[in-house]
C-alpha atoms as a PDB file:
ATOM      1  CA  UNK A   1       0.000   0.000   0.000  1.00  0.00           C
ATOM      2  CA  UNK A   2       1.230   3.435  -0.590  1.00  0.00           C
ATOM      3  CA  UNK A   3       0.806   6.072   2.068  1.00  0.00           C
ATOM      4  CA  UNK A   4       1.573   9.584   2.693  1.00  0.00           C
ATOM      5  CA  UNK A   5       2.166  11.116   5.861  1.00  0.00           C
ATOM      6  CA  UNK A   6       1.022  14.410   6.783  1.00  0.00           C
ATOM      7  CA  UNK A   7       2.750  15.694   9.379  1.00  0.00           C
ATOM      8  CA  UNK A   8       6.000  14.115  10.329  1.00  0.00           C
ATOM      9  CA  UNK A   9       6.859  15.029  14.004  1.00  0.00           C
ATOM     10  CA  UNK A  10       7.259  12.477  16.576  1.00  0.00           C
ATOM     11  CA  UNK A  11       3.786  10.325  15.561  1.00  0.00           C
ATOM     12  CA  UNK A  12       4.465  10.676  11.732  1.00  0.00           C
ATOM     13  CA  UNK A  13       8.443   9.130  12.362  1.00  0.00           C
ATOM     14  CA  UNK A  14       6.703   6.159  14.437  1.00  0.00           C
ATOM     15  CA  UNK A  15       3.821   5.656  11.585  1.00  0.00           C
ATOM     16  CA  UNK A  16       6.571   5.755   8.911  1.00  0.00           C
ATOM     17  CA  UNK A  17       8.782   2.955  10.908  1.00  0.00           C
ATOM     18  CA  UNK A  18       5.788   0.456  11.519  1.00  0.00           C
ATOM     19  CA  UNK A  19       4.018   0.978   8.018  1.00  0.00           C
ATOM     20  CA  UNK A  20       7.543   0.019   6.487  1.00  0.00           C
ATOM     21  CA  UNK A  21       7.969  -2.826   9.031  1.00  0.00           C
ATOM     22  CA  UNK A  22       4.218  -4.101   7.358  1.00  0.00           C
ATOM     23  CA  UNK A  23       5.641  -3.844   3.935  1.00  0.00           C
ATOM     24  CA  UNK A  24       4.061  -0.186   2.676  1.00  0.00           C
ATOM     25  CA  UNK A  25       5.581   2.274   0.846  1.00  0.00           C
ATOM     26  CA  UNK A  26       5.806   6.148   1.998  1.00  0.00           C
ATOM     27  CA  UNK A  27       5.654   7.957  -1.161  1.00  0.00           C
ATOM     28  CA  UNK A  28       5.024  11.018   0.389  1.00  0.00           C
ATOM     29  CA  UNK A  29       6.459  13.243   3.623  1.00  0.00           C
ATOM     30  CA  UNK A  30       3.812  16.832   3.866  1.00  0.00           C
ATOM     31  CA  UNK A  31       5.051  19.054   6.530  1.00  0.00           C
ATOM     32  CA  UNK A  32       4.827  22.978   7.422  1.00  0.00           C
ATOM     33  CA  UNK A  33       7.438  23.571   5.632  1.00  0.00           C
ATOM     34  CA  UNK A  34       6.450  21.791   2.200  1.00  0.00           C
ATOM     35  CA  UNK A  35       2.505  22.110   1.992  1.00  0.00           C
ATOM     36  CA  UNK A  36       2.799  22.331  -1.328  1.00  0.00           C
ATOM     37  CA  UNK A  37       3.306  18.947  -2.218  1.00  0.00           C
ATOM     38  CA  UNK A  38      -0.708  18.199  -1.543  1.00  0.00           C
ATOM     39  CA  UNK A  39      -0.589  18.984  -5.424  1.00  0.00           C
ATOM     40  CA  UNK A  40       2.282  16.799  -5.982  1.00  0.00           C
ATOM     41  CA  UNK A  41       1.736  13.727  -8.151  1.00  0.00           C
ATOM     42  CA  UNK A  42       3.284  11.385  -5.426  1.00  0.00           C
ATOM     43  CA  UNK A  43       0.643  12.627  -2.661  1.00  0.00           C
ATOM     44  CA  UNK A  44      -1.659  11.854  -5.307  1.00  0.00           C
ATOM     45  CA  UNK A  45      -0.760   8.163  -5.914  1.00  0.00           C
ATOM     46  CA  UNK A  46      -0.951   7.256  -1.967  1.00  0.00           C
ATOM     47  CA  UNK A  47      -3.954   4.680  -1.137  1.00  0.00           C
ATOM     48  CA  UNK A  48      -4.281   6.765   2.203  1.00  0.00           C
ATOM     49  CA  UNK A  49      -2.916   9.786   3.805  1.00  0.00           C
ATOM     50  CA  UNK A  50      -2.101   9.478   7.448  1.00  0.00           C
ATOM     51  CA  UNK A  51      -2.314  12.701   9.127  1.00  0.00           C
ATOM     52  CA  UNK A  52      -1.537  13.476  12.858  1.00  0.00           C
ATOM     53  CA  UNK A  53      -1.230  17.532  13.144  1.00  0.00           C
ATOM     54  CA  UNK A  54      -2.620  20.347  15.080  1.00  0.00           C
ATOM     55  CA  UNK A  55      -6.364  21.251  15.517  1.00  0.00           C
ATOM     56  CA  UNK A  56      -5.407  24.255  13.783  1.00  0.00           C
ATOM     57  CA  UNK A  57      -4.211  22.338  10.407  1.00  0.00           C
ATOM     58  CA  UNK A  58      -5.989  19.254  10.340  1.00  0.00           C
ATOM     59  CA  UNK A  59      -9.318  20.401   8.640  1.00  0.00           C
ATOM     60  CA  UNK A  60      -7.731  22.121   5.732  1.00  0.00           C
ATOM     61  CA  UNK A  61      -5.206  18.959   5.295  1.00  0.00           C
ATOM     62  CA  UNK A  62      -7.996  16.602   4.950  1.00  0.00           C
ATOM     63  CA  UNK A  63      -9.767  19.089   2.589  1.00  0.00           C
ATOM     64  CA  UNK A  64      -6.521  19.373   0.519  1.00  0.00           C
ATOM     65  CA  UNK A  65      -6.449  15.448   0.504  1.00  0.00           C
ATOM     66  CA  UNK A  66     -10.108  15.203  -0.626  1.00  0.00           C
ATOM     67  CA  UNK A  67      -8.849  17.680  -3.446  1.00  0.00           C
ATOM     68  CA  UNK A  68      -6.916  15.459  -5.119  1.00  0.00           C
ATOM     69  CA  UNK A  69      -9.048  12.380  -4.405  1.00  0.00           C
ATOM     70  CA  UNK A  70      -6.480  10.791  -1.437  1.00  0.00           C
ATOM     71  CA  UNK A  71      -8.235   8.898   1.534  1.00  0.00           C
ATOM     72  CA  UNK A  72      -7.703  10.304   5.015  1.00  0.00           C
ATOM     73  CA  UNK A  73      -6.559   8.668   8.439  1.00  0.00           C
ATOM     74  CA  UNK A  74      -6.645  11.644  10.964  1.00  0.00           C
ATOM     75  CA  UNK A  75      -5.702  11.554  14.194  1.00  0.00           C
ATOM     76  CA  UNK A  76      -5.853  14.823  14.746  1.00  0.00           C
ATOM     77  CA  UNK A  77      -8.148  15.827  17.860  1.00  0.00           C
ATOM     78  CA  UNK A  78      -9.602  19.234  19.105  1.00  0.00           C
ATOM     79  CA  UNK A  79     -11.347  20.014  15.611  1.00  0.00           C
ATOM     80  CA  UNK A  80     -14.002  17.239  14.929  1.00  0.00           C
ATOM     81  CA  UNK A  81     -16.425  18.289  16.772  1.00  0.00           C
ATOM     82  CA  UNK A  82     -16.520  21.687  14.355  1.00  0.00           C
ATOM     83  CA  UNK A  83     -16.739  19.826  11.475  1.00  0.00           C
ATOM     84  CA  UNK A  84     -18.083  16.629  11.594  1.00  0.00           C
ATOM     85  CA  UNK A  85     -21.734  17.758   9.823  1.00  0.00           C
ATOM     86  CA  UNK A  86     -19.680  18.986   6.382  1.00  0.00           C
ATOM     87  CA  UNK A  87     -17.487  15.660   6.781  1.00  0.00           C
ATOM     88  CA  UNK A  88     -20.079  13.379   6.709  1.00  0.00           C
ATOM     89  CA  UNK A  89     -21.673  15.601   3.950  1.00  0.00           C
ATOM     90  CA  UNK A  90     -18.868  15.048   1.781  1.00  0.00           C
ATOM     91  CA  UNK A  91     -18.286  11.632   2.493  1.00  0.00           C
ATOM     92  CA  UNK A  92     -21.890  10.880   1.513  1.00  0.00           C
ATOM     93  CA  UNK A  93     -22.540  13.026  -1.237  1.00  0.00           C
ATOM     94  CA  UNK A  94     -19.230  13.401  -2.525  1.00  0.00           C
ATOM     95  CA  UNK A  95     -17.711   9.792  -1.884  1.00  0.00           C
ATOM     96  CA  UNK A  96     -14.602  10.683   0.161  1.00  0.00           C
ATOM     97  CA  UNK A  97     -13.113   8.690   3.047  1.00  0.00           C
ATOM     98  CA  UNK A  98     -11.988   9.751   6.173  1.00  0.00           C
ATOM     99  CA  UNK A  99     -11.117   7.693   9.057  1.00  0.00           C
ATOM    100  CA  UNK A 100     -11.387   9.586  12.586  1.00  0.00           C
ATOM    101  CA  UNK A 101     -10.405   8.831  16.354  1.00  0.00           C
ATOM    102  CA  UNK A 102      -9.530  10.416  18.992  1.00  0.00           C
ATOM    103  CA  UNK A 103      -7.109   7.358  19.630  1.00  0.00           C
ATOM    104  CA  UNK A 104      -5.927   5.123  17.440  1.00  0.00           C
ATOM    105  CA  UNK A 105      -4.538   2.343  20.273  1.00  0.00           C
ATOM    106  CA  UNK A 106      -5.988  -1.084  20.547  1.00  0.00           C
ATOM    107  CA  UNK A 107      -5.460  -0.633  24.411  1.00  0.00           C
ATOM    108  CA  UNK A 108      -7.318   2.527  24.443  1.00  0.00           C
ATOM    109  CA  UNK A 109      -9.809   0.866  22.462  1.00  0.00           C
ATOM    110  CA  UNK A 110     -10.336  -2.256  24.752  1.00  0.00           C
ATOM    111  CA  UNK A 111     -10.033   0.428  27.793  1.00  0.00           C
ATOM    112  CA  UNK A 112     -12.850   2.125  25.626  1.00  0.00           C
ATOM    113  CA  UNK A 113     -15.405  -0.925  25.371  1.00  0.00           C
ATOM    114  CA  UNK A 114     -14.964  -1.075  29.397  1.00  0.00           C
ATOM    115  CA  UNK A 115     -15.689   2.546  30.020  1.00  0.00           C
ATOM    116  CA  UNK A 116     -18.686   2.104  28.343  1.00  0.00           C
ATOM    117  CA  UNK A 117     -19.722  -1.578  30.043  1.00  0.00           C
ATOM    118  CA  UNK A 118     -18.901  -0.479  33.470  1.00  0.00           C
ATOM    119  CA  UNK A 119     -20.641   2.984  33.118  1.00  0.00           C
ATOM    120  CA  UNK A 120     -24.456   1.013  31.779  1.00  0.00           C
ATOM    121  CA  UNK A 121     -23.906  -0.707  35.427  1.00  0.00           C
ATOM    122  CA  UNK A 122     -22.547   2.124  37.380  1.00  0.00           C
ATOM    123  CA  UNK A 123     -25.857   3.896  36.252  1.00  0.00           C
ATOM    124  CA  UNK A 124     -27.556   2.239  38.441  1.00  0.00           C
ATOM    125  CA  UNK A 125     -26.087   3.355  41.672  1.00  0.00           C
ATOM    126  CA  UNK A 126     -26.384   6.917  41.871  1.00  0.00           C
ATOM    127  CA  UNK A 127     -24.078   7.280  45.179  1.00  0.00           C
ATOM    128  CA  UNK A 128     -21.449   6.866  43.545  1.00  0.00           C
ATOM    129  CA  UNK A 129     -19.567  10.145  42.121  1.00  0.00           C
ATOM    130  CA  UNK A 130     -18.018  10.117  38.864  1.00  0.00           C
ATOM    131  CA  UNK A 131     -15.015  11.287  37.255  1.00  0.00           C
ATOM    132  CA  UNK A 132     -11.979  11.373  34.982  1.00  0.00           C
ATOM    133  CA  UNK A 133      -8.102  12.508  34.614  1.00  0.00           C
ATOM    134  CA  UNK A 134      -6.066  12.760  31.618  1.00  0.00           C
ATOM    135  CA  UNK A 135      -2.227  13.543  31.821  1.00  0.00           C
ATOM    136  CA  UNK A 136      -0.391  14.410  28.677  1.00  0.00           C
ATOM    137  CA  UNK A 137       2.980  16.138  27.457  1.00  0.00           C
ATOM    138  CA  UNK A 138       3.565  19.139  27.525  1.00  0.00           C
ATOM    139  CA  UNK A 139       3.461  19.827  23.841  1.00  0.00           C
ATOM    140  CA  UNK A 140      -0.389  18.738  23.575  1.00  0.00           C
ATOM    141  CA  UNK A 141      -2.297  21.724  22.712  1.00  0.00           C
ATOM    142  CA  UNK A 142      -5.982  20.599  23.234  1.00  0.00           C
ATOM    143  CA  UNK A 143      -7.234  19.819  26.840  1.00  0.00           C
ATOM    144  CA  UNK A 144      -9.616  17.863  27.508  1.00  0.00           C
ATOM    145  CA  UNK A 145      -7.820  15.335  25.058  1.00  0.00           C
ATOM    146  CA  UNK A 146     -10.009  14.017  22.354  1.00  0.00           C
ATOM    147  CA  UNK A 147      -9.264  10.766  23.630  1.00  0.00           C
ATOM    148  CA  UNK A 148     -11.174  11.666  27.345  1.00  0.00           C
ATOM    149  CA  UNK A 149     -13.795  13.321  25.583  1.00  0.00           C
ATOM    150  CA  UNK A 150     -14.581  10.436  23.789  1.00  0.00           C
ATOM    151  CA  UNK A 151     -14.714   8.449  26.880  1.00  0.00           C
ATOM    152  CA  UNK A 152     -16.899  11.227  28.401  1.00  0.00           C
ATOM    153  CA  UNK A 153     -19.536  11.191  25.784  1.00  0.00           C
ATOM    154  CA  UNK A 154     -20.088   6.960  26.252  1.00  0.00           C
ATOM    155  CA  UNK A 155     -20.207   7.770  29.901  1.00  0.00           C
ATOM    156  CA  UNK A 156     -22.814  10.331  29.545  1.00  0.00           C
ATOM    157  CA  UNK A 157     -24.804   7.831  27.145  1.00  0.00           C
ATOM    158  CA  UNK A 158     -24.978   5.349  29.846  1.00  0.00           C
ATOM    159  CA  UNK A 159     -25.369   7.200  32.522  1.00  0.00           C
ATOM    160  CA  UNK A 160     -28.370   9.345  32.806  1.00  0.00           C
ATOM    161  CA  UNK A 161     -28.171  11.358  35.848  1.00  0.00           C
ATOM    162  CA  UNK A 162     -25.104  12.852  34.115  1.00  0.00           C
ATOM    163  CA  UNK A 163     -25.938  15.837  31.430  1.00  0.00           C
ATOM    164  CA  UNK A 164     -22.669  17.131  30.460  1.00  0.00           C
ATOM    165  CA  UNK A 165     -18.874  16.950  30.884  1.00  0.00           C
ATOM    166  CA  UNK A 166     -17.132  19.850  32.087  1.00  0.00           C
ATOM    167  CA  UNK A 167     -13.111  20.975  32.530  1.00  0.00           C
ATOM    168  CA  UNK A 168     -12.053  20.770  35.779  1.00  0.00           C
ATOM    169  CA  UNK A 169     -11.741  19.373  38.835  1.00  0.00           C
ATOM    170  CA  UNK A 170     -15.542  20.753  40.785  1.00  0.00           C
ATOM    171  CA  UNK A 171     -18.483  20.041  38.953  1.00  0.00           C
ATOM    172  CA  UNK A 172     -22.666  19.911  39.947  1.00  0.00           C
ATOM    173  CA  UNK A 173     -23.876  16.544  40.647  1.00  0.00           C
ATOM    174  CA  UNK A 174     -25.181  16.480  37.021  1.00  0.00           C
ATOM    175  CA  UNK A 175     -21.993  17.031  35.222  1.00  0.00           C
ATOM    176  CA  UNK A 176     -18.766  15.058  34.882  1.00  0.00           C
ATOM    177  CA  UNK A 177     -15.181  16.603  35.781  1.00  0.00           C
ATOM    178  CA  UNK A 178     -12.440  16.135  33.744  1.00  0.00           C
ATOM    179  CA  UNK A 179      -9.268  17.333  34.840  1.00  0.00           C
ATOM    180  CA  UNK A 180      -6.289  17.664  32.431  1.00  0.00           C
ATOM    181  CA  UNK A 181      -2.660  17.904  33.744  1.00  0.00           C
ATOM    182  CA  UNK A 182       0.353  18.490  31.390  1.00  0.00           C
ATOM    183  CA  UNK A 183       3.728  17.226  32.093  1.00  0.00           C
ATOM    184  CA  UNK A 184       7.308  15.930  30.583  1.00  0.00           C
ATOM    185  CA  UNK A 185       6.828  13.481  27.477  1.00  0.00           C
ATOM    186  CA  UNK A 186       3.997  11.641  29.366  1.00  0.00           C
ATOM    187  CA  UNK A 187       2.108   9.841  25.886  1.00  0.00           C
ATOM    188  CA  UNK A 188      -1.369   9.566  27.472  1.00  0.00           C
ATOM    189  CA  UNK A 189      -3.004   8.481  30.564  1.00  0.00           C
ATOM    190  CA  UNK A 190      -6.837   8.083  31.007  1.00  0.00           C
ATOM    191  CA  UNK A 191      -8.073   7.284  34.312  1.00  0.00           C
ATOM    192  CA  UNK A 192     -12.247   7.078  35.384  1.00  0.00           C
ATOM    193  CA  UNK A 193     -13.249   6.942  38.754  1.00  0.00           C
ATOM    194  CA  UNK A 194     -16.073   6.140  40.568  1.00  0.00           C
ATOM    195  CA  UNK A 195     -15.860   7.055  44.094  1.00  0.00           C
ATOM    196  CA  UNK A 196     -18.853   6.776  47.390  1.00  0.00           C
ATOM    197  CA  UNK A 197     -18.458   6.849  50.736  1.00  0.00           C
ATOM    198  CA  UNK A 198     -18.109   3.367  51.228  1.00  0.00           C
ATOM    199  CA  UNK A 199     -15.277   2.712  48.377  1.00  0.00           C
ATOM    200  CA  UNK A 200     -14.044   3.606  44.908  1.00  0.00           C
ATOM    201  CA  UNK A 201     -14.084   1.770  41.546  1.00  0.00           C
ATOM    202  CA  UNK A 202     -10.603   2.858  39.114  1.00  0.00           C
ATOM    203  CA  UNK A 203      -9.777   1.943  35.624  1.00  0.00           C
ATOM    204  CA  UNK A 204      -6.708   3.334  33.795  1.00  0.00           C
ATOM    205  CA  UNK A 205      -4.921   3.047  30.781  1.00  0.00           C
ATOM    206  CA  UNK A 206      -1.300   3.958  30.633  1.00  0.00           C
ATOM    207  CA  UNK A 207       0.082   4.386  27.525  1.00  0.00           C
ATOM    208  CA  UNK A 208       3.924   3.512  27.832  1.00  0.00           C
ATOM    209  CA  UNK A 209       5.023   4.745  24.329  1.00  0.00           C
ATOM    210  CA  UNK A 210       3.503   6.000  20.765  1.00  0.00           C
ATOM    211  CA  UNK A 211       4.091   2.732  18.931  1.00  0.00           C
ATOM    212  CA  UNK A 212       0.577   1.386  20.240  1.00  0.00           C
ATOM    213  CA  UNK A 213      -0.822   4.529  18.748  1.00  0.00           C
ATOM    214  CA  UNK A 214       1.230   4.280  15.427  1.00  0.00           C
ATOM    215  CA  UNK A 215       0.370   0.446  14.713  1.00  0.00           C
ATOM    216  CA  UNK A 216      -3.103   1.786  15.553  1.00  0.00           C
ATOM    217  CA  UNK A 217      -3.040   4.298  12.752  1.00  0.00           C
ATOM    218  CA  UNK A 218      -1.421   1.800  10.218  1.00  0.00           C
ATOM    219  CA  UNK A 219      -3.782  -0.607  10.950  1.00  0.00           C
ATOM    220  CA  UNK A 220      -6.809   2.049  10.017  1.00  0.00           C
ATOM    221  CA  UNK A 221      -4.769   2.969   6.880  1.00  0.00           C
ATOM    222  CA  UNK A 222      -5.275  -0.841   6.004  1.00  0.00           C
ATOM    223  CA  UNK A 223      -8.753  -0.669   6.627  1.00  0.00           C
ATOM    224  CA  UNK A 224      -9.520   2.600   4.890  1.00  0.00           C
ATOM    225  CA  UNK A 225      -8.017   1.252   1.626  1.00  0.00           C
ATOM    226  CA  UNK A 226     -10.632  -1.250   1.192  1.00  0.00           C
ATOM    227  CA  UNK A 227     -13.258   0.600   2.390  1.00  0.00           C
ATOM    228  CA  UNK A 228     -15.420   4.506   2.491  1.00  0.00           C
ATOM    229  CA  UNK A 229     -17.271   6.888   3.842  1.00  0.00           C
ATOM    230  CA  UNK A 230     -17.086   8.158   7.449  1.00  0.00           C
ATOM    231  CA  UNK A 231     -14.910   5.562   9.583  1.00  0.00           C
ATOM    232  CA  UNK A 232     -13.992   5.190  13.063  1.00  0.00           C
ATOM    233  CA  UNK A 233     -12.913   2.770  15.180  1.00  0.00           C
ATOM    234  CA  UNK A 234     -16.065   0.947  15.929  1.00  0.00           C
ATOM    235  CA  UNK A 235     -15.637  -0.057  12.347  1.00  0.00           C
ATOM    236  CA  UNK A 236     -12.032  -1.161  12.656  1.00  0.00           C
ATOM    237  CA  UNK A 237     -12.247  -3.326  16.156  1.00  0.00           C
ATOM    238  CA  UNK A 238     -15.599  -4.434  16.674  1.00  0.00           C
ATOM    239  CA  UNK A 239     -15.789  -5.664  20.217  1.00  0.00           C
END
């Protein structure tokens, strides 16, 4: 398979090493300082465009992907949300493809699946408080991460006594804290809690490194090849 990366920082040097270890070919490298090889004719012969940016950047690269016809795996967070309405427009009227997570880790999806399991039990006790922490590096510019948002949102699905997440660390009894810390080189952790006076109920996953995340993201580049519209990782893993 041939794939393009857009954006090549830490994430797009990890996606380049797996997808060569699986036998793909990187036939093209987009970074800030080379955006315009979008129009290139190498960008234009990749099966899939990887792209792990900024939420300032990612919704014109996908657009500039579309452009030329390129299928999108974005793991971009913090601009979705914004969006998602004209994304699924054009992937239903106009037939392009673009794969979206917040987190592209098998862990975090397993972790994921859990979250939402234990929260359709947990709605049933109502004395028991709940709430999340997510810990990043320093060089993460959205907060909450996409990744606890998305955990958030199946939370509030199950759980009907919740109505909304907020940032922080105090919250009404009918909204769910999430407090963000950023520190070092830390690549993710995602902890939910559910506390009462009598005890306390803790999951947590711990992401050691990026190559979960990476293998993740090849993985969905596989998948996207062979398949359109507007993907995700329910698609990809289905648990």
């Amino acid at each position: 398979m041939k794939i393009a990366l857009i954006g090549y920082g830490r994430m797009g040097h990890e996606i380049e090493r797996i997808a060569l270890q699986r036998g793909h070919e990187i036939v093209s490298i987009i970074d800030i300082d080379n955006p315009n090889d979008f129009e290139g004719l190498s960008f234009g012969s990749a099966d899939v465009a990887i792209e792990f940016t900024s939420p300032i950047a990612a919704f014109s690269n996908v657009l500039r992907a579309f452009k030329v016809g390129v299928k999108v795996v974005s793991g971009s967070t913090g601009w979705m949300d914004e969006h998602r309405e004209e994304i699924e427009r054009m992937c239903k009227d106009e037939g392009r493809t673009l794969f979206w997570s917040s987190n592209f880790s098998l862990g975090v999806a397993v972790f994921s699946a859990v979250n939402s399991y234990l929260a359709g039990i947990m709605n049933d006790f109502p004395n028991y408080e709940v709430s999340m922490t997510e810990t990043h590096h320093v060089h993460k510019l959205d907060a909450p991460s996409g990744t606890a948002i998305t955990l958030a949102d199946n939370i509030l699905s199950k759980i009907k006594r919740l109505r909304r997440w907020v940032k922080g660390n105090v919250a009404h009894t009918d909204e769910l804290p999430i407090a963000s810390i950023r520190e070092g080189e830390v690549p993710g952790i995602h902890t939910v809690r559910y506390e009462s006076e009598a005890d306390r109920i803790i999951i947590t996953h711990d992401a050691k490194n990026r190559s979960g995340l990476a293998l993740g993201a090849v993985l969905a580049a596989e998948y996207t090849a062979q398949h359109e519209g507007l993907l995700g990782m329910n698609d990809l893993f289905k648990f």
